[in-house]
C-alpha atoms as a PDB file:
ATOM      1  CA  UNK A   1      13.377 116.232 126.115  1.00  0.00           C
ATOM      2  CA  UNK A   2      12.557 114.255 122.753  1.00  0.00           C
ATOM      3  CA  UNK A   3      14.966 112.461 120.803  1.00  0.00           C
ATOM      4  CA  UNK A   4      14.055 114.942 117.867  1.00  0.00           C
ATOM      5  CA  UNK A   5      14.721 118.106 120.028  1.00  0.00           C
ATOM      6  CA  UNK A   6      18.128 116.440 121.616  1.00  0.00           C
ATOM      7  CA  UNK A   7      19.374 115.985 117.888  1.00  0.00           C
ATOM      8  CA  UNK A   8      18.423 119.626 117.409  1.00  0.00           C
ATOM      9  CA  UNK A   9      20.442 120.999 120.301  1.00  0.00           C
ATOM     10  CA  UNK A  10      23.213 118.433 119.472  1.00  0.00           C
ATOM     11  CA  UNK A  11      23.497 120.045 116.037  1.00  0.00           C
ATOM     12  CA  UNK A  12      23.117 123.497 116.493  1.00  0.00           C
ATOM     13  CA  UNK A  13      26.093 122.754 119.524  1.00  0.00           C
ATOM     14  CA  UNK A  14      28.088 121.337 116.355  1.00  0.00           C
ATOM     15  CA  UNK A  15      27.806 124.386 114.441  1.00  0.00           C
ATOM     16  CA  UNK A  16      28.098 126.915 117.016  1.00  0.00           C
ATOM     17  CA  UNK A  17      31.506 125.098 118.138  1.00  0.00           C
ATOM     18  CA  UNK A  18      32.396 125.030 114.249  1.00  0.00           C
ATOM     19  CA  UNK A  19      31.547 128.742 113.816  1.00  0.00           C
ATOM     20  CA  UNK A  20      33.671 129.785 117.208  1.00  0.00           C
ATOM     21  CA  UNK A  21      36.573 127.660 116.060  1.00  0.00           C
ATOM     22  CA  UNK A  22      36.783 129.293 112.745  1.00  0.00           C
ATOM     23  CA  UNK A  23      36.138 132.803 114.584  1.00  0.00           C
ATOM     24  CA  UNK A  24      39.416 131.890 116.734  1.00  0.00           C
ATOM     25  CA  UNK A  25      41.441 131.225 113.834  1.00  0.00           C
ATOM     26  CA  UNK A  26      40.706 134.381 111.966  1.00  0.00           C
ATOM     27  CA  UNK A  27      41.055 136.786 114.050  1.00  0.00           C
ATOM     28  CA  UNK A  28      44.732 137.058 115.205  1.00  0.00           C
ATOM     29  CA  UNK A  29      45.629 136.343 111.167  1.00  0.00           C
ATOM     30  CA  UNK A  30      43.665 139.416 110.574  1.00  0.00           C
ATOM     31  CA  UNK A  31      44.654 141.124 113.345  1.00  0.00           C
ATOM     32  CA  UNK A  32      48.748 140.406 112.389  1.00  0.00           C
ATOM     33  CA  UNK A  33      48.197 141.354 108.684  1.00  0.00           C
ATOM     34  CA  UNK A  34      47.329 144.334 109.665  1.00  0.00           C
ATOM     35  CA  UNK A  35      50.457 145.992 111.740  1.00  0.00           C
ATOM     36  CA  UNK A  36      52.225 148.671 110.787  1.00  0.00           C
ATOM     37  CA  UNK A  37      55.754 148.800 110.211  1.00  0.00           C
ATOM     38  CA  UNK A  38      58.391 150.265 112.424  1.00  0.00           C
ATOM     39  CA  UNK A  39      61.652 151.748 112.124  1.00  0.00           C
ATOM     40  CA  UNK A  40      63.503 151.126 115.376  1.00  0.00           C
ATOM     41  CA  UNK A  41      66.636 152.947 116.096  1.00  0.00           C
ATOM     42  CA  UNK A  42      69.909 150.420 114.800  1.00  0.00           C
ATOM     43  CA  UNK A  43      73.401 150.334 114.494  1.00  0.00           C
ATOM     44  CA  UNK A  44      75.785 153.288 113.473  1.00  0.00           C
ATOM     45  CA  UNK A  45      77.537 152.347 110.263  1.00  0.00           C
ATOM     46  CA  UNK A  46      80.464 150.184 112.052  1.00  0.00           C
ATOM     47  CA  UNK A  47      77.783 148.443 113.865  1.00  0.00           C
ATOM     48  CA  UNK A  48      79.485 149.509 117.451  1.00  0.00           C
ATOM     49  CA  UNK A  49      76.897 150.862 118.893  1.00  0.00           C
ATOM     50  CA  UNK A  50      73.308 151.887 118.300  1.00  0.00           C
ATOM     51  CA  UNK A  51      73.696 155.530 119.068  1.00  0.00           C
ATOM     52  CA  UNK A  52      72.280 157.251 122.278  1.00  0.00           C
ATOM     53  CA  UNK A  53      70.161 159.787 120.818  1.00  0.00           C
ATOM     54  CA  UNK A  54      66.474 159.081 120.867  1.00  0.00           C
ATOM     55  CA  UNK A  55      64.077 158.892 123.713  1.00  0.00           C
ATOM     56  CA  UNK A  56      64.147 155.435 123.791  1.00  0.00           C
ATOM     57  CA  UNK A  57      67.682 154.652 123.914  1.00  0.00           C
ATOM     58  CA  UNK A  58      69.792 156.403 126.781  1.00  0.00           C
ATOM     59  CA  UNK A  59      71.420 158.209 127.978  1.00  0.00           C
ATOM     60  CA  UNK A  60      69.226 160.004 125.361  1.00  0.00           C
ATOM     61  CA  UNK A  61      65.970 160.640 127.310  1.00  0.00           C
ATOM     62  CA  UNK A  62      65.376 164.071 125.822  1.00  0.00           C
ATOM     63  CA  UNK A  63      61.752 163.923 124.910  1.00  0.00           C
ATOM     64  CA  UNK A  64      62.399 167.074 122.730  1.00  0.00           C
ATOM     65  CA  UNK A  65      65.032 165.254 120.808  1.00  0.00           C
ATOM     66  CA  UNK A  66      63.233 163.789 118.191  1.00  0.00           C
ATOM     67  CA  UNK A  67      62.638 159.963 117.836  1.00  0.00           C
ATOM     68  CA  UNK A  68      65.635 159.243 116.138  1.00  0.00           C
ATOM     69  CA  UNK A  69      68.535 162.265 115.811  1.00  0.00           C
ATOM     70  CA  UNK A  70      70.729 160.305 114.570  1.00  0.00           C
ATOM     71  CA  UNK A  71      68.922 159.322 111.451  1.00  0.00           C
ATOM     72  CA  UNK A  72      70.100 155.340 111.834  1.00  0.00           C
ATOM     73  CA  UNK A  73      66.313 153.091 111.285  1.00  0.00           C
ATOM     74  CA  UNK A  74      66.176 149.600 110.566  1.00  0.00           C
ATOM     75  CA  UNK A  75      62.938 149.132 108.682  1.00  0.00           C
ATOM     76  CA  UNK A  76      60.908 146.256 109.796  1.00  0.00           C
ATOM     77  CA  UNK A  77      57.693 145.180 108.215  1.00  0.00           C
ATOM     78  CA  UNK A  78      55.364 143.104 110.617  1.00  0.00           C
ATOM     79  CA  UNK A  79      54.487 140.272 108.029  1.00  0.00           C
ATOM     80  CA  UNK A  80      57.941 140.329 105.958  1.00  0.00           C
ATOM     81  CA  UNK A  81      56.668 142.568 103.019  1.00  0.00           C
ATOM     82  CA  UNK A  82      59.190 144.985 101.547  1.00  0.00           C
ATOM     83  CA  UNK A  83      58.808 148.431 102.318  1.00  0.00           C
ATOM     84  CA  UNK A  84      58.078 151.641 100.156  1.00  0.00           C
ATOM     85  CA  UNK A  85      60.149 154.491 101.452  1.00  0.00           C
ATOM     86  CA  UNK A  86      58.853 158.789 101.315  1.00  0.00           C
ATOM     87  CA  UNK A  87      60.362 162.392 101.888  1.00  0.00           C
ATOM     88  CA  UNK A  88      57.945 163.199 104.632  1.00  0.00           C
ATOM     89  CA  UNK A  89      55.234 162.268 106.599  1.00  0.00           C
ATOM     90  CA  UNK A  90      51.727 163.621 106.266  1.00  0.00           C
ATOM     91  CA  UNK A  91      49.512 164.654 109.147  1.00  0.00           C
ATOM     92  CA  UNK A  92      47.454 162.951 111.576  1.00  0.00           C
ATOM     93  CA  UNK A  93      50.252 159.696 110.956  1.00  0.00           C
ATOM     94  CA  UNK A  94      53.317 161.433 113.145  1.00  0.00           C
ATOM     95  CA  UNK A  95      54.082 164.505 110.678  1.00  0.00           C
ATOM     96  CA  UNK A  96      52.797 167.960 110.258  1.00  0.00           C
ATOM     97  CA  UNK A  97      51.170 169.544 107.645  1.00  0.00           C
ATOM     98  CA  UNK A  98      53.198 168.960 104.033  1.00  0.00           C
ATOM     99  CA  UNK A  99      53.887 172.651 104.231  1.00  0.00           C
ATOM    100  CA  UNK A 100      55.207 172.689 107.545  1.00  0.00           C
ATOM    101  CA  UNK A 101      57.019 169.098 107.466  1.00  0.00           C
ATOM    102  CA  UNK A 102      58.920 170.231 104.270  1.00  0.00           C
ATOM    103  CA  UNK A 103      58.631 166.724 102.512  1.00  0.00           C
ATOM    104  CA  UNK A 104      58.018 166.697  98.846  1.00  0.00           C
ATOM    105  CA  UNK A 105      56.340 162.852  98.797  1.00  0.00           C
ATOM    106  CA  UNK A 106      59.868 162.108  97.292  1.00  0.00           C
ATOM    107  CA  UNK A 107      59.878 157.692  96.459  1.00  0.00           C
ATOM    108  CA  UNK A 108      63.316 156.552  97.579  1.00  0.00           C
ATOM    109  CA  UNK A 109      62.420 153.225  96.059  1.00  0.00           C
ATOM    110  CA  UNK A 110      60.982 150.035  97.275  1.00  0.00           C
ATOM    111  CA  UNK A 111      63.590 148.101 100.292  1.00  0.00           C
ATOM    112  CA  UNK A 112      63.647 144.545 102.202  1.00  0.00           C
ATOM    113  CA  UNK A 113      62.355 144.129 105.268  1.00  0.00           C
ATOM    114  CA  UNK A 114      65.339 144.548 107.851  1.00  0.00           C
ATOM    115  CA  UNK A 115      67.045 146.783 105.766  1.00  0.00           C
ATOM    116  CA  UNK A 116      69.614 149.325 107.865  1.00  0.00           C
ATOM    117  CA  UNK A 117      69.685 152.979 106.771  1.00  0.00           C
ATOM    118  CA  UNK A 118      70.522 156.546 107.501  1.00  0.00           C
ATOM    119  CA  UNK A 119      67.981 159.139 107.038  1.00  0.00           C
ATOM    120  CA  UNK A 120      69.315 163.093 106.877  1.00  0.00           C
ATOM    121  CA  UNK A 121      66.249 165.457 106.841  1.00  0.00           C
ATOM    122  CA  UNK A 122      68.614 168.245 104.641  1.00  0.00           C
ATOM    123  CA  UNK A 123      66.194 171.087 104.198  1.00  0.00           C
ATOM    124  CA  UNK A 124      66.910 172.598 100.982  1.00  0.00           C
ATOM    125  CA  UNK A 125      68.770 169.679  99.315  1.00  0.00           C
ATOM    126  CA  UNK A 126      67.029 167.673  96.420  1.00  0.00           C
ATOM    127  CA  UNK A 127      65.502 164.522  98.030  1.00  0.00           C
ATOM    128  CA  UNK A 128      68.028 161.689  97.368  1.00  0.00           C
ATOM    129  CA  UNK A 129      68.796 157.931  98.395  1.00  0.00           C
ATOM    130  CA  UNK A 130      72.321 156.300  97.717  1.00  0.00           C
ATOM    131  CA  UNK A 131      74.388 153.261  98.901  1.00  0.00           C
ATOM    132  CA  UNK A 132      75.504 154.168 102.230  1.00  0.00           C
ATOM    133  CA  UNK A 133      79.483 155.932 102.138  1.00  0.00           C
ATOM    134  CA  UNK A 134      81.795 153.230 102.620  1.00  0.00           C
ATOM    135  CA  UNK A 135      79.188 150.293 101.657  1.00  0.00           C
ATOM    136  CA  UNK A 136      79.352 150.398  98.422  1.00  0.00           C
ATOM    137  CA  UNK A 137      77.825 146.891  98.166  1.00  0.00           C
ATOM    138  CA  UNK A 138      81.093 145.315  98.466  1.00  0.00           C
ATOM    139  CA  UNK A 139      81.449 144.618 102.143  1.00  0.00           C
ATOM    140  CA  UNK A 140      85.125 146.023 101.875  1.00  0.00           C
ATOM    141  CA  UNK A 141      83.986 149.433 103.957  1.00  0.00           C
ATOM    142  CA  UNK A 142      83.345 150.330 107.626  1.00  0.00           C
ATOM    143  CA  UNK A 143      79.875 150.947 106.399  1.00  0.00           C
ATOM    144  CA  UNK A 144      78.701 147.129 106.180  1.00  0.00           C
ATOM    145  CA  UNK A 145      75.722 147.277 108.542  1.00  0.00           C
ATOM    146  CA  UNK A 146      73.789 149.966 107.425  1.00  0.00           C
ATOM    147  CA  UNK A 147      72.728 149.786 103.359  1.00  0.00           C
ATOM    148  CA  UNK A 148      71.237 153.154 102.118  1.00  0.00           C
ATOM    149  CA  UNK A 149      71.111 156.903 102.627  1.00  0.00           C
ATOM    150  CA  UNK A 150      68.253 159.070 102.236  1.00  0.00           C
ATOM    151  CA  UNK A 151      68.458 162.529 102.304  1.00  0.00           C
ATOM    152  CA  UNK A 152      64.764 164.480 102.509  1.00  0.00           C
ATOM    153  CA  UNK A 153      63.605 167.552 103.625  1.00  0.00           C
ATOM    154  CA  UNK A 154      60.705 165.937 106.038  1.00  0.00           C
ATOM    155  CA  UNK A 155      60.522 163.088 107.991  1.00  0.00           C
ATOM    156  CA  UNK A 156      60.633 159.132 106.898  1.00  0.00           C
ATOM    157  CA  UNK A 157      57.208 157.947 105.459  1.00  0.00           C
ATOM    158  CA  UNK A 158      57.427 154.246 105.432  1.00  0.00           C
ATOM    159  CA  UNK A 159      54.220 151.845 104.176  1.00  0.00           C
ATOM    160  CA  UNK A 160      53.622 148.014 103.258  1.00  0.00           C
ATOM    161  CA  UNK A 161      54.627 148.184  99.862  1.00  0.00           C
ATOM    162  CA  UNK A 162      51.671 145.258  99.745  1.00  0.00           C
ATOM    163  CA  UNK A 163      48.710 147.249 101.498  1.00  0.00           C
ATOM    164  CA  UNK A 164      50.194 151.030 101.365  1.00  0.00           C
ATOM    165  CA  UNK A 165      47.564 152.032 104.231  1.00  0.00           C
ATOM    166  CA  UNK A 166      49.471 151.127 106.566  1.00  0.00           C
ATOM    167  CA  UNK A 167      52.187 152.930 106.796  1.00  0.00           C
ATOM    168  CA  UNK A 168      54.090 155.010 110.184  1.00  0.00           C
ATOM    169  CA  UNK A 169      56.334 157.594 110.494  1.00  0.00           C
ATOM    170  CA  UNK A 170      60.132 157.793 111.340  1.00  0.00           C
ATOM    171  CA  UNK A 171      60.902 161.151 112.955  1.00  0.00           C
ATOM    172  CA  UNK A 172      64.295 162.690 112.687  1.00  0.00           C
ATOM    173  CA  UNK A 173      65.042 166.342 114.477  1.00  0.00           C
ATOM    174  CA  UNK A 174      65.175 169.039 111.862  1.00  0.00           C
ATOM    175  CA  UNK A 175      68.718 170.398 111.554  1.00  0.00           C
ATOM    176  CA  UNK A 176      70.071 172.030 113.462  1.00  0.00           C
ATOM    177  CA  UNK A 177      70.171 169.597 116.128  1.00  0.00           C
END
């Protein structure tokens, strides 16, 4: 091998390694930014107990029962981004047809990652989202773990409030339970 040919392959080894490096380091960024959010289920308002209701949590192993029943979500963003909140989910992401889910694309607002609520799917009532009962932002109730109540008449859309494709779905049973 010439000295001009060994300089060659010594560069191009530089750059390749350069190129892979910076490969390495973009991908699991990209790959982080772009998780959805979740909505786990979370305490009841005392904070006793996270309620046994959902398929995930037993006793509650009912796979007809609905994600959550008992409407309690803490919403969780993967990168720390707050969270923009809907009155129903729309299909292919979780939820049925708009028609058939009954949400109205109700905004309950814009909330902090880790925020606890209560979601009610009340067919029939106006979409609405208040201070959770007992709350009241003083700290003086049993309600101190759990911040806001919606009340929709579909499921819990939630999406980055940053990028608002990515987005999932919080499923509650439809009353009556």
């Amino acid at each position: 091998m010439t000295s001009h040919s060994a300089k060659y392959w010594q560069r191009a080894g530089t750059l390749l390694a350069a190129v892979g490096g910076a490969i390495v380091l973009t991908i699991p960024s990209l790959a982080a930014a772009h998780l959805p959010p979740s909505c786990p289920e979370s305490w009841n308002p005392p904070a006793v107990i996270i309620p046994p209701a959902g398929y995930k949590t037993e006793p509650g192993t009912n796979p007809n029962s609905g994600q959550n029943p008992d409407g309690f979500f803490e919403l969780n963003s993967s990168d720390g981004h707050d969270l923009r909140c809907f009155d129903g989910c729309p299909a292919g992401f979780g939820g049925a047809e708009p028609a058939e889910d009954g949400g109205t694309g109700f905004e309950f607002g814009t909330f902090a990652d880790g925020t606890h609520v209560k979601y009610t799917e009340a067919n029939g009532k106006d979409p609405a989202v208040q201070k959770m009962a007992g709350n009241n932002g003083g700290g003086n109730g049993r309600a101190v773990e759990v911040d806001w109540h919606f009340w929709g008449q579909g499921d819990l859309w939630i999406c980055d409030a940053v990028d608002p494709s990515i987005c999932t779905c919080c499923r509650v049973s439809p009353p009556p339970r």
